[in-house]
Protein backbone atom coordinates (compact mmCIF):
# COMPACT_ATOMS: atom_id res chain seq x y z
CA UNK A 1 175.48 209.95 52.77
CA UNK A 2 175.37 206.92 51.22
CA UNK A 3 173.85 203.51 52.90
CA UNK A 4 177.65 201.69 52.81
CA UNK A 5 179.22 204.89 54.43
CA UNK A 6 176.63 205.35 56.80
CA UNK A 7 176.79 201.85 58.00
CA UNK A 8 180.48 201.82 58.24
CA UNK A 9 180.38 205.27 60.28
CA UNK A 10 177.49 204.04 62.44
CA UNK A 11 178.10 200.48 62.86
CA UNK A 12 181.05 201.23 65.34
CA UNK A 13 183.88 198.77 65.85
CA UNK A 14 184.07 195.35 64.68
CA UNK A 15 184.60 194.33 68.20
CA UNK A 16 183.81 195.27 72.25
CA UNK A 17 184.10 194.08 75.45
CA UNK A 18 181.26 191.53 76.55
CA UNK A 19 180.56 192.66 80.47
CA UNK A 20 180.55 188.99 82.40
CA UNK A 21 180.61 190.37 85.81
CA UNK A 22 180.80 193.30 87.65
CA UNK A 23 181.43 193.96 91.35
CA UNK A 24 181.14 197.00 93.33
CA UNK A 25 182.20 197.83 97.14
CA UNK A 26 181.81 201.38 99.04
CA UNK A 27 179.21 203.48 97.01
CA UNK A 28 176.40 204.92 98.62
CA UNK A 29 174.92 202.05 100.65
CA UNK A 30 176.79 199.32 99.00
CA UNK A 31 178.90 197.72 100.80
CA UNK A 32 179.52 194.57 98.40
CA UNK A 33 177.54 193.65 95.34
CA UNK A 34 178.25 191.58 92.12
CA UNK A 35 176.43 191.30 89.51
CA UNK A 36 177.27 187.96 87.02
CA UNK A 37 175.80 188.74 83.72
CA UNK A 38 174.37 186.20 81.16
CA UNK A 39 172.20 188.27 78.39
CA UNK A 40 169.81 189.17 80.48
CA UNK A 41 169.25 189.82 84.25
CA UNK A 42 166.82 191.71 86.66
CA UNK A 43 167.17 193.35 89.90
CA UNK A 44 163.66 192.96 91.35
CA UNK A 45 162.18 194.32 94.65
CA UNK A 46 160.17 197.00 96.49
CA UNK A 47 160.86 200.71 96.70
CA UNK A 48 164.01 201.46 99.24
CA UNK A 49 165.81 198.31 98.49
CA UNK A 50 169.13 199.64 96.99
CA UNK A 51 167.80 199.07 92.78
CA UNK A 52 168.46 202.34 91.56
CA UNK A 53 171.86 202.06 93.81
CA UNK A 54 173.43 199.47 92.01
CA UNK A 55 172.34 201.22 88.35
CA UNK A 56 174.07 204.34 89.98
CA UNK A 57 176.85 202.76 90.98
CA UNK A 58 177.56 200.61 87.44
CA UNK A 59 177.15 203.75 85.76
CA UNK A 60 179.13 206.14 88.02
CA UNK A 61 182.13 203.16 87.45
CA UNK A 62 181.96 203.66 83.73
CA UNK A 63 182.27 206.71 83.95
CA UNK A 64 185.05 207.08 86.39
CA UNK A 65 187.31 205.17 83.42
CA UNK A 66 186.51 207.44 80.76
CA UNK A 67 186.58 210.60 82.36
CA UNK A 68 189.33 213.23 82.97
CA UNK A 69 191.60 213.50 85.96
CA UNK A 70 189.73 216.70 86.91
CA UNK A 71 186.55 214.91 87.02
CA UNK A 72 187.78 212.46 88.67
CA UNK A 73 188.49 214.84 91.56
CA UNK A 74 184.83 215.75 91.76
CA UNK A 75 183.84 212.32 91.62
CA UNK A 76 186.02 211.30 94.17
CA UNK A 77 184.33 214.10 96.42
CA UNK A 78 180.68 213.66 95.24
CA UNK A 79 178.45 213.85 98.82
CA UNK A 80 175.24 211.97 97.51
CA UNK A 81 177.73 209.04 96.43
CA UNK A 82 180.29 208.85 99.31
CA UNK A 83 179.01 206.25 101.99
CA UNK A 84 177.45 207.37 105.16
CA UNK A 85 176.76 204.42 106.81
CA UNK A 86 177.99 203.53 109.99
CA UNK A 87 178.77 200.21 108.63
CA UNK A 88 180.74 201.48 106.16
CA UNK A 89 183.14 204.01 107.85
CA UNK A 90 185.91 205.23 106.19
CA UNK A 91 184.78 202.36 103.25
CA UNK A 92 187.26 202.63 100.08
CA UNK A 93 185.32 202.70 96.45
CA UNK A 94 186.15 199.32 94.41
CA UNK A 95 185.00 198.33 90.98
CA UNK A 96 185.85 194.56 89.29
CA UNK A 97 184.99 194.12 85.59
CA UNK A 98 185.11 191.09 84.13
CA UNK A 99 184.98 190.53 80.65
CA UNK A 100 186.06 189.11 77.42
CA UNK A 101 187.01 189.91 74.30
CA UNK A 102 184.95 189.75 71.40
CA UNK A 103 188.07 190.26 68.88
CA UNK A 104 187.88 187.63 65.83
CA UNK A 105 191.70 187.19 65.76
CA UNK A 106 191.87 186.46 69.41
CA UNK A 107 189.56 185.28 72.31
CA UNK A 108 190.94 186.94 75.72
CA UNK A 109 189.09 186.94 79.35
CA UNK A 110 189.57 190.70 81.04
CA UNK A 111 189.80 191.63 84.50
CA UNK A 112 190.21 195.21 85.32
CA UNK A 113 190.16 196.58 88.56
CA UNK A 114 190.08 200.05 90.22
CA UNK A 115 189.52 201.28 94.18
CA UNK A 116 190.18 204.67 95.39
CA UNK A 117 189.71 206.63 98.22
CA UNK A 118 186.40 209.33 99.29
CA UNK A 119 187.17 213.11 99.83
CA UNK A 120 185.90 212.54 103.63
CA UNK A 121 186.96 216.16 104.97
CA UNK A 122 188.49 219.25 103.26
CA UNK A 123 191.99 218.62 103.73
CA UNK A 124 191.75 215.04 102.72
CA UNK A 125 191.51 215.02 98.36
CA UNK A 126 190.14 211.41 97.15
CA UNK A 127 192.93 209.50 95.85
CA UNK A 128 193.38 206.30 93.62
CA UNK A 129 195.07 203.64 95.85
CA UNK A 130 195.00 200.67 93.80
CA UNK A 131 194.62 199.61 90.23
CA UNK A 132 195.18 196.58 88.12
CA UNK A 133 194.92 194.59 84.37
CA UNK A 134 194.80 191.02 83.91
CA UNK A 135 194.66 189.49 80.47
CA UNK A 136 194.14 185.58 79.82
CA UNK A 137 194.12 184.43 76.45
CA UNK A 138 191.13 181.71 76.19
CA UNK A 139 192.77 180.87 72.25
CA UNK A 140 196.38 179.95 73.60
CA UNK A 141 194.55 177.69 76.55
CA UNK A 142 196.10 180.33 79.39
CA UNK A 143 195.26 178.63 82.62
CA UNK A 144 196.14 181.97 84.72
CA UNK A 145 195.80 185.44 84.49
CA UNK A 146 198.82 187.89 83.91
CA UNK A 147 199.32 191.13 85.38
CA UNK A 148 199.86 194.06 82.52
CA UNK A 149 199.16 197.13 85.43
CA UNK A 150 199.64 196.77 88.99
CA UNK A 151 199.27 199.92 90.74
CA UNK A 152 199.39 200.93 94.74
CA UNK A 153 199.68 203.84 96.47
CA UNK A 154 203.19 203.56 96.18
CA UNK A 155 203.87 202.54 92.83
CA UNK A 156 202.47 202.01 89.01
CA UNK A 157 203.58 199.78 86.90
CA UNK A 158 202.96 198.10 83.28
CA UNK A 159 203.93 195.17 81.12
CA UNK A 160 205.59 196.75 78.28
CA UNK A 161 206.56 192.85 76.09
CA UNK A 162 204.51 189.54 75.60
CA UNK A 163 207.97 187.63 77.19
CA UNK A 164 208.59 190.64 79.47
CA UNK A 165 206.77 190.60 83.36
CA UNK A 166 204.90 193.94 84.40
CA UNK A 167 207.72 196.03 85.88
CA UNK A 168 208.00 198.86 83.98
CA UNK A 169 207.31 202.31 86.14
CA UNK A 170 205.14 205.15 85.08
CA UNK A 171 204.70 208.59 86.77
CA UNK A 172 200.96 208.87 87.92
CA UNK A 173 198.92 211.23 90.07
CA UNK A 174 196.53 210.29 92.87
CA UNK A 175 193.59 211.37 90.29
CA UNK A 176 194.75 209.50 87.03
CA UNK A 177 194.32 205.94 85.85
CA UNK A 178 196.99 204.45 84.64
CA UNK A 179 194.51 202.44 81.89
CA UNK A 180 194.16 205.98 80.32
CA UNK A 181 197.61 207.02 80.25
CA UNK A 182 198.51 203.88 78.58
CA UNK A 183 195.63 204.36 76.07
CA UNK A 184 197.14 207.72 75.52
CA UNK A 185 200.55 205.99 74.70
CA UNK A 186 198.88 203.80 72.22
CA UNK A 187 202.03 201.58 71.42
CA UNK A 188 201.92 198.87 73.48
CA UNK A 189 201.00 195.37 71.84
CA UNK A 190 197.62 195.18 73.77
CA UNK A 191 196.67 198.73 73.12
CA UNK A 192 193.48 197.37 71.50
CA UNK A 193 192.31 195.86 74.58
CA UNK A 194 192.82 199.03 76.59
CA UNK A 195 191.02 200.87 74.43
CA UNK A 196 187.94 198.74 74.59
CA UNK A 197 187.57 199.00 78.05
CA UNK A 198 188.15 202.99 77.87
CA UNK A 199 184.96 202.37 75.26
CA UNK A 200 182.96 200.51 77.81
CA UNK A 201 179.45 202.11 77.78
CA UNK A 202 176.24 201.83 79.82
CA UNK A 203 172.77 203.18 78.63
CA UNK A 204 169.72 203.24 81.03
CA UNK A 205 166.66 203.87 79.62
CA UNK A 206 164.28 205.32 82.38
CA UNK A 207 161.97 207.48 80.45
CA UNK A 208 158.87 207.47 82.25
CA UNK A 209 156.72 209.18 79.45
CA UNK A 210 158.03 208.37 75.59
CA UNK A 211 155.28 210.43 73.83
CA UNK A 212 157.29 213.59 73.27
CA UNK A 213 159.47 210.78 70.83
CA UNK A 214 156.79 210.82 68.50
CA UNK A 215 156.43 213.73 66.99
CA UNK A 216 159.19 215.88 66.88
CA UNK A 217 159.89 219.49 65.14
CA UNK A 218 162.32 219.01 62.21
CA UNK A 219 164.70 220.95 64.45
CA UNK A 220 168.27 219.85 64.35
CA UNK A 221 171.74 221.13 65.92
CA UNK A 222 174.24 221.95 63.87
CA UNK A 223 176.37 219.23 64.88
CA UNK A 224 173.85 216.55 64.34
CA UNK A 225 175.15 214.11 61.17
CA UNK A 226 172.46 213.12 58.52
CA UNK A 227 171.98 209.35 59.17
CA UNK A 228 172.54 209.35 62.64
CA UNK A 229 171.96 206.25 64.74
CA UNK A 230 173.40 206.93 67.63
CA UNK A 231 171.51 205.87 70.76
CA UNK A 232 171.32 209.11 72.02
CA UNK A 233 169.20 210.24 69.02
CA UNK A 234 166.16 208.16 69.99
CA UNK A 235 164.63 211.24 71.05
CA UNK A 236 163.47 211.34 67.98
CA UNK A 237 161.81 207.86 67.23
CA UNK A 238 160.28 208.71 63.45
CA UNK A 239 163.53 209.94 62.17
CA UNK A 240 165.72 207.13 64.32
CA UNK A 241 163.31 204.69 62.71
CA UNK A 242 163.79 205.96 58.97
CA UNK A 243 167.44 205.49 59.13
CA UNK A 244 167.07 202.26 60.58
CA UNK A 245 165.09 200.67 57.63
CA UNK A 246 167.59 202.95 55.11
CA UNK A 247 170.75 201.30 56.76
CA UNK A 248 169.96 198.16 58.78
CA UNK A 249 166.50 196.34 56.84
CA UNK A 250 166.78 193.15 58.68
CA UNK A 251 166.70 194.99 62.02
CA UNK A 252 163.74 197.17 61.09
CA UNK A 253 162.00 194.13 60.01
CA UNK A 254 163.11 192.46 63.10
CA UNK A 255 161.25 195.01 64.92
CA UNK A 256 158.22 195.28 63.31
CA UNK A 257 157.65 191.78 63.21
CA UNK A 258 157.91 191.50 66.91
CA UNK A 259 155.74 194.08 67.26
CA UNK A 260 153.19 192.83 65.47
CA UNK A 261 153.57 189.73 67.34
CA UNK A 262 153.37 191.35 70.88
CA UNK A 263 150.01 193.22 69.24
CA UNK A 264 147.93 191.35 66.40
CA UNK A 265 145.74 193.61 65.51
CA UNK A 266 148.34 195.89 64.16
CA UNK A 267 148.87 194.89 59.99
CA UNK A 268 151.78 196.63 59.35
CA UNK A 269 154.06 199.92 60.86
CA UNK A 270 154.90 202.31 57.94
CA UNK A 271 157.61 205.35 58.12
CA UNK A 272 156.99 208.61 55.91
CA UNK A 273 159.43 211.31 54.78
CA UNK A 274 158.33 214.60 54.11
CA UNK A 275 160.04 216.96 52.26
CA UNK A 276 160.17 220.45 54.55
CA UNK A 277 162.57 222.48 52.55
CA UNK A 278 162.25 226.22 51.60
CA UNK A 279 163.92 227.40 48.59
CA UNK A 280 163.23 230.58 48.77
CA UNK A 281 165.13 230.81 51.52
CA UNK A 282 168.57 232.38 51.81
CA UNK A 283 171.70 230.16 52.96
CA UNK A 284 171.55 229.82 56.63
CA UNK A 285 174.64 231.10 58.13
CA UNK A 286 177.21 228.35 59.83
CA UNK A 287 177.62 229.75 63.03
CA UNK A 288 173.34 229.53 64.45
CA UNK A 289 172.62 226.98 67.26
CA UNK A 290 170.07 225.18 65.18
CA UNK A 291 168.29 224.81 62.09
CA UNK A 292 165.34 223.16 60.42
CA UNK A 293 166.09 220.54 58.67
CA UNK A 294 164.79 219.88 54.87
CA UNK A 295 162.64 217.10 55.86
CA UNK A 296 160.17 215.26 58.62
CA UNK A 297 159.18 212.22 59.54
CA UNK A 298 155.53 210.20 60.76
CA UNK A 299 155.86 206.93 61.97
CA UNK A 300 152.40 205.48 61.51
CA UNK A 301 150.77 202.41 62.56
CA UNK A 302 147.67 200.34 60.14
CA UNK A 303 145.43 198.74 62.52
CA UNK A 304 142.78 196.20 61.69
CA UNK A 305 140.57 197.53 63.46
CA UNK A 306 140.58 201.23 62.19
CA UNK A 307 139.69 202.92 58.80
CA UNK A 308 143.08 204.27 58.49
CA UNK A 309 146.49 204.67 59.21
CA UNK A 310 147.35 206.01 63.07
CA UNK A 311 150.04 208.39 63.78
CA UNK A 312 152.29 206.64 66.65
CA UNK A 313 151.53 209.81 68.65
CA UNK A 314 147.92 208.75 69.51
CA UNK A 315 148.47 205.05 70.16
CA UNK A 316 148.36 204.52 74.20
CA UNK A 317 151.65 204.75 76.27
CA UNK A 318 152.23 201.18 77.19
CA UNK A 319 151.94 200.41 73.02
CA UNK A 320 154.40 203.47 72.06
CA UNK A 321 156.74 202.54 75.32
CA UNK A 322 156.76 199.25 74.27
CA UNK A 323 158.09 200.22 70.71
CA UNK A 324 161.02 202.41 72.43
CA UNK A 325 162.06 199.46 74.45
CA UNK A 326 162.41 197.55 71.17
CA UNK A 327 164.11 200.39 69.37
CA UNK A 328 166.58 200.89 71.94
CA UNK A 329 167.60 197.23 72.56
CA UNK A 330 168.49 196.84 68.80
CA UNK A 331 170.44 200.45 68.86
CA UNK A 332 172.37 199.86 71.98
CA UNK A 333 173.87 196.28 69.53
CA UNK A 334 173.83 198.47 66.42
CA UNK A 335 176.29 201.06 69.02
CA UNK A 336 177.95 198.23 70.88
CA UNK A 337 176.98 199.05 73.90
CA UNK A 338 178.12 197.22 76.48
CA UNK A 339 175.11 197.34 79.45
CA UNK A 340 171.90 199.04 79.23
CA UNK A 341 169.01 199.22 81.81
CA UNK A 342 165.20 199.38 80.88
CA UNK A 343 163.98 200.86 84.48
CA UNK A 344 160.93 199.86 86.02
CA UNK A 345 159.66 197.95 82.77
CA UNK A 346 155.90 197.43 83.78
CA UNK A 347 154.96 200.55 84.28
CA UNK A 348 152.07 201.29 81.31
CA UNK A 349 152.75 197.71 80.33
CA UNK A 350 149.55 195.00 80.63
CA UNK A 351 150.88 191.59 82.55
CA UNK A 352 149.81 189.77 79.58
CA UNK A 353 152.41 191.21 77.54
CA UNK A 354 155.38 191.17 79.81
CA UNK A 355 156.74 187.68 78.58
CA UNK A 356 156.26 187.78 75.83
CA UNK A 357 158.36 191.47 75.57
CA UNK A 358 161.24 190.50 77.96
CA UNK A 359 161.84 187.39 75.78
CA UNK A 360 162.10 189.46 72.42
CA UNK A 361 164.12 192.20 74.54
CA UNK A 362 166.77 189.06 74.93
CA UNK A 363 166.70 187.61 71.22
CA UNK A 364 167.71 191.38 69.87
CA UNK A 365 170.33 192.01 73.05
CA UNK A 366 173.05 190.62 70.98
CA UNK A 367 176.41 190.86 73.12
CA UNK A 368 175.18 193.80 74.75
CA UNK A 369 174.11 192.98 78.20
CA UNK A 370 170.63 194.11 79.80
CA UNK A 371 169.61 194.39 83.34
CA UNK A 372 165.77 194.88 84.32
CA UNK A 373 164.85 196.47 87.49
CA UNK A 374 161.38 196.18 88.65
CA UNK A 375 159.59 196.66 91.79
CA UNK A 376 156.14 194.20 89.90
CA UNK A 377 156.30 190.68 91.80
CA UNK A 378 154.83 189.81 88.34
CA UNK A 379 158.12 190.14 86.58
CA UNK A 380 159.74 187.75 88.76
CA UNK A 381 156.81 184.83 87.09
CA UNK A 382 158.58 186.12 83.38
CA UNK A 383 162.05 185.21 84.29
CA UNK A 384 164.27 182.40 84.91
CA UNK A 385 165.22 181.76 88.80
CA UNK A 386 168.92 182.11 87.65
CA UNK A 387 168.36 185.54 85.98
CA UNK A 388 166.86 187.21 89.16
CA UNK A 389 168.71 189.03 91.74
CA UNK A 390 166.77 189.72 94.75
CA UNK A 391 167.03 191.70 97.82
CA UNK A 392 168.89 190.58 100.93
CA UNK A 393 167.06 191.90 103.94
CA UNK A 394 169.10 192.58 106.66
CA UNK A 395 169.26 195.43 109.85
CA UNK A 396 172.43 197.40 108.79
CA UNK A 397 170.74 199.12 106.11
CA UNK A 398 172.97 198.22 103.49
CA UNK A 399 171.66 197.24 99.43
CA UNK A 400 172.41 193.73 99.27
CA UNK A 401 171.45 191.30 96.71
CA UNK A 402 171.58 187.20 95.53
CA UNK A 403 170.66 185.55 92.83
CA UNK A 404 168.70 182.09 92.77
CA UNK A 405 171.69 180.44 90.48
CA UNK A 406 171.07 176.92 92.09
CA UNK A 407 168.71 174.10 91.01
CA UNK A 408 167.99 173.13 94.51
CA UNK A 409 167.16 176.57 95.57
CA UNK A 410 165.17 177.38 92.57
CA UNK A 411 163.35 174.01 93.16
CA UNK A 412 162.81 174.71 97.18
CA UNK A 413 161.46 178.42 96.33
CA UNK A 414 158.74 176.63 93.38
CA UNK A 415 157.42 173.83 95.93
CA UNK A 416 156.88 176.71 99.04
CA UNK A 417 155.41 179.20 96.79
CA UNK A 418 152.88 176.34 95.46
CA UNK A 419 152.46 175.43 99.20
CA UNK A 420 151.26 179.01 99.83
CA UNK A 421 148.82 178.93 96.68
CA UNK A 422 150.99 182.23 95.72
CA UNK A 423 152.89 182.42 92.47
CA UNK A 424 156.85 182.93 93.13
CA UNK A 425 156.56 186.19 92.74
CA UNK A 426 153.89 187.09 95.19
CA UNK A 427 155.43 184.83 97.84
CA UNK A 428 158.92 186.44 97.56
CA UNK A 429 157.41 189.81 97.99
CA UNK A 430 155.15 188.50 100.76
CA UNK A 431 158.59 187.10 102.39
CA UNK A 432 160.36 190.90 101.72
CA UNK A 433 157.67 192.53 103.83
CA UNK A 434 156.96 189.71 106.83
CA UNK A 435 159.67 189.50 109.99
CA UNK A 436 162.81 188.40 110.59
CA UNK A 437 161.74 184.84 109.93
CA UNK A 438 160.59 185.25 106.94
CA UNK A 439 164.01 186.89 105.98
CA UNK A 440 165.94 184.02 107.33
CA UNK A 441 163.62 181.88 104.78
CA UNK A 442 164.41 184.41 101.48
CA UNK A 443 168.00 184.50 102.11
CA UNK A 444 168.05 180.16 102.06
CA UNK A 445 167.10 180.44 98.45
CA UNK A 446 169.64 182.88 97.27
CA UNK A 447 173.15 182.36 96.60
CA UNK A 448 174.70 185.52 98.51
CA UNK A 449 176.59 187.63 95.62
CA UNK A 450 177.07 190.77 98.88
């Protein structure tokens, strides 16, 4: 493959949908949660706070869009997922995206909605019970939304002409979306826009141990495509790496410059391809799981300090996890996708690097979106006050979260911390764990977002 063809087949579309918000309402122990999105946020707070939660639930709403009827059904009866709180009896799922449009020929803000109902007992199935679209177009000056699907349990309809209202009926089961049907149709005049949010993709990247990315057998599946940069194919950082210098050279270069700048003593990162073939050989036959491929790769590192070149596989974890966050931030814009997590970012990681990482981790986002979760009060000292969204104590039990989006708030929660001789981080972790008091006080600085 050739580095034009392999750009235009890995590049993906010229356009996606920029995630601005997202709000979510009976899942799990969620009762109400948004999350507002600039390019990069954090959830931040101790173990059994509801972070993990809120990834779950993003992800399992995501998913919900994209997948078939007949997984639907299962999600809609999925026991670890379905509420069972008291306080949230008989609780409908609900999911709010809003986004916009990154098309070049137009400039549109996106609100899709979707709720539906839990399996709660056998003889009750899980049923969709509401669903909407609502386009405004941000290059014609649109002041208000309008409706192209409104759906109850009654009814579905759809806007079938730009003059026309949304009135048209369609014939839809209790375990369909009417956004896929319509994508399925494929001739309405704002088909692109469907299909964008049918593409909407989340990534998490929670590996606690990267090392096995390093050095990989020159294994491959028979489906795997030469040049691949997929996200998915990080599990194999040397090769992922090669094709990222072959295809995209300014990203590459991005990424070894910044990590040469989070780590000075390294000179210069250097990517080898090693020719594995055997022609002696006879043709492998088309229909075996697997094969090995005709070459490897070593992804080495020259250090100032040593007398040669390291393989990546013996630097320490925090240095190769590190790298992988890097990596992944500039493949999830090379993908377009929409969200991706980096999970519990300071594990392996020194302090002294954190700010240094999280702000790079933001220049490469692009449009894709990133959330940080993080149970380190140190993390909250590398972030913004308005990028932080923080646990809500209360007695019901229920994951709740705010965000410190106001300048009197952030100013408050600076001037008590520096009264306490903590840094805002330690005091908002020494608030999480004190008595109700000291919850009353946490909850004045955040905007309430539950």
């Amino acid at each position: 493959m050739n580095r034009r063809n392999a750009k235009e087949l890995f590049a993906g579309v010229n356009s996606f949908m920029i995630i601005n918000s997202i709000e979510i309402t009976g899942f799990k122990n969620i009762s109400t949660v948004k999350i507002n999105f600039d390019s990069l946020m954090s959830l931040v707070a101790p173990n059994g706070y509801g972070k993990s939660n809120v990834l779950n639930a993003i992800e399992f709403g995501i998913d919900f869009i994209n997948q078939s009827a007949k997984t639907r059904d299962n999600m809609m009866r999925f026991k670890p997922c379905i509420p069972i709180n008291k306080n949230m009896n008989n609780c409908k799922c609900n999911f709010v995206f809003n986004m916009q449009d990154t098309s070049d020929a137009s400039s549109n803000m996106v609100e899709y909605a979707f709720s539906f109902a839990w399996q709660n007992d056998q003889e009750t199935a899980g049923n969709i019970v509401s669903e909407t679209l609502k386009i405004k177009s941000l290059k014609n000056k649109e002041v208000k939304f309008t409706n192209y699907i409104i759906r109850n349990e009654k009814v579905a309809l759809y806007k079938t002409s730009k003059t026309g209202r949304c009135t048209k009926k369609i014939n839809i089961k209790p375990n369909e979306l009417v956004l896929t049907k319509l994508n399925i149709l494929g001739d309405l005049y704002y088909s692109e826009i469907i299909n964008k949010i049918a593409d909407l993709t989340f990534y998490v990247e929670d590996r606690m141990d990267v090392g096995d990315c390093f050095d990989v057998p020159p294994f491959r599946n028979q489906d795997y495509v030469k040049g691949s940069l997929k996200i998915e194919d990080m599990d194999d950082i040397p090769r992922y790496i090669f094709y990222l210098k072959e295809n995209y050279s300014e990203k590459y270069y991005r990424l070894e410059s910044a990590f040469k700048m989070l780590f000075p003593s390294i000179l210069n990162v250097e990517i080898r391809q090693y020719d594995v073939s055997f022609s002696s050989v006879e043709p492998i036959p088309a229909n075996v799981p697997f094969k090995i491929d005709e070459n490897a790769y070593k992804l080495l590192m020259v250090d100032d300090n040593m007398n040669q070149p390291i393989p990546f596989e013996y630097l320490s974890a925090g240095t190769k996890k590190v790298f992988v966050f890097l990596a992944a931030i500039l493949a999830a814009d090379i993908n377009k996708i929409s969200l991706i997590a980096i999970e519990e970012i300071e594990n392996s990681i020194h302090p002294i690097l954190m700010k240094d990482l999280i702000n790079i981790i933001e220049q490469f986002a692009g449009n894709t979106k990133i959330i940080i979760t993080s149970h380190s009060p140190y993390i909250i000292d590398c972030l913004q006050p308005s990028e932080l969204y923080l646990p809500i104590p209360n007695d019901e039990g229920l994951a709740k979260f705010g965000n410190i989006n106001k300048p009197r708030q952030a100013a408050k929660l600076i001037k008590d911390a520096k009264s306490n001789d903590n840094t805002i981080g330690e005091y908002i972790f020494s608030l999480l764990s004190g008595d109700k008091d000291d919850f009353e006080i946490m909850k004045s600085y955040l905007s309430v977002q539950s």
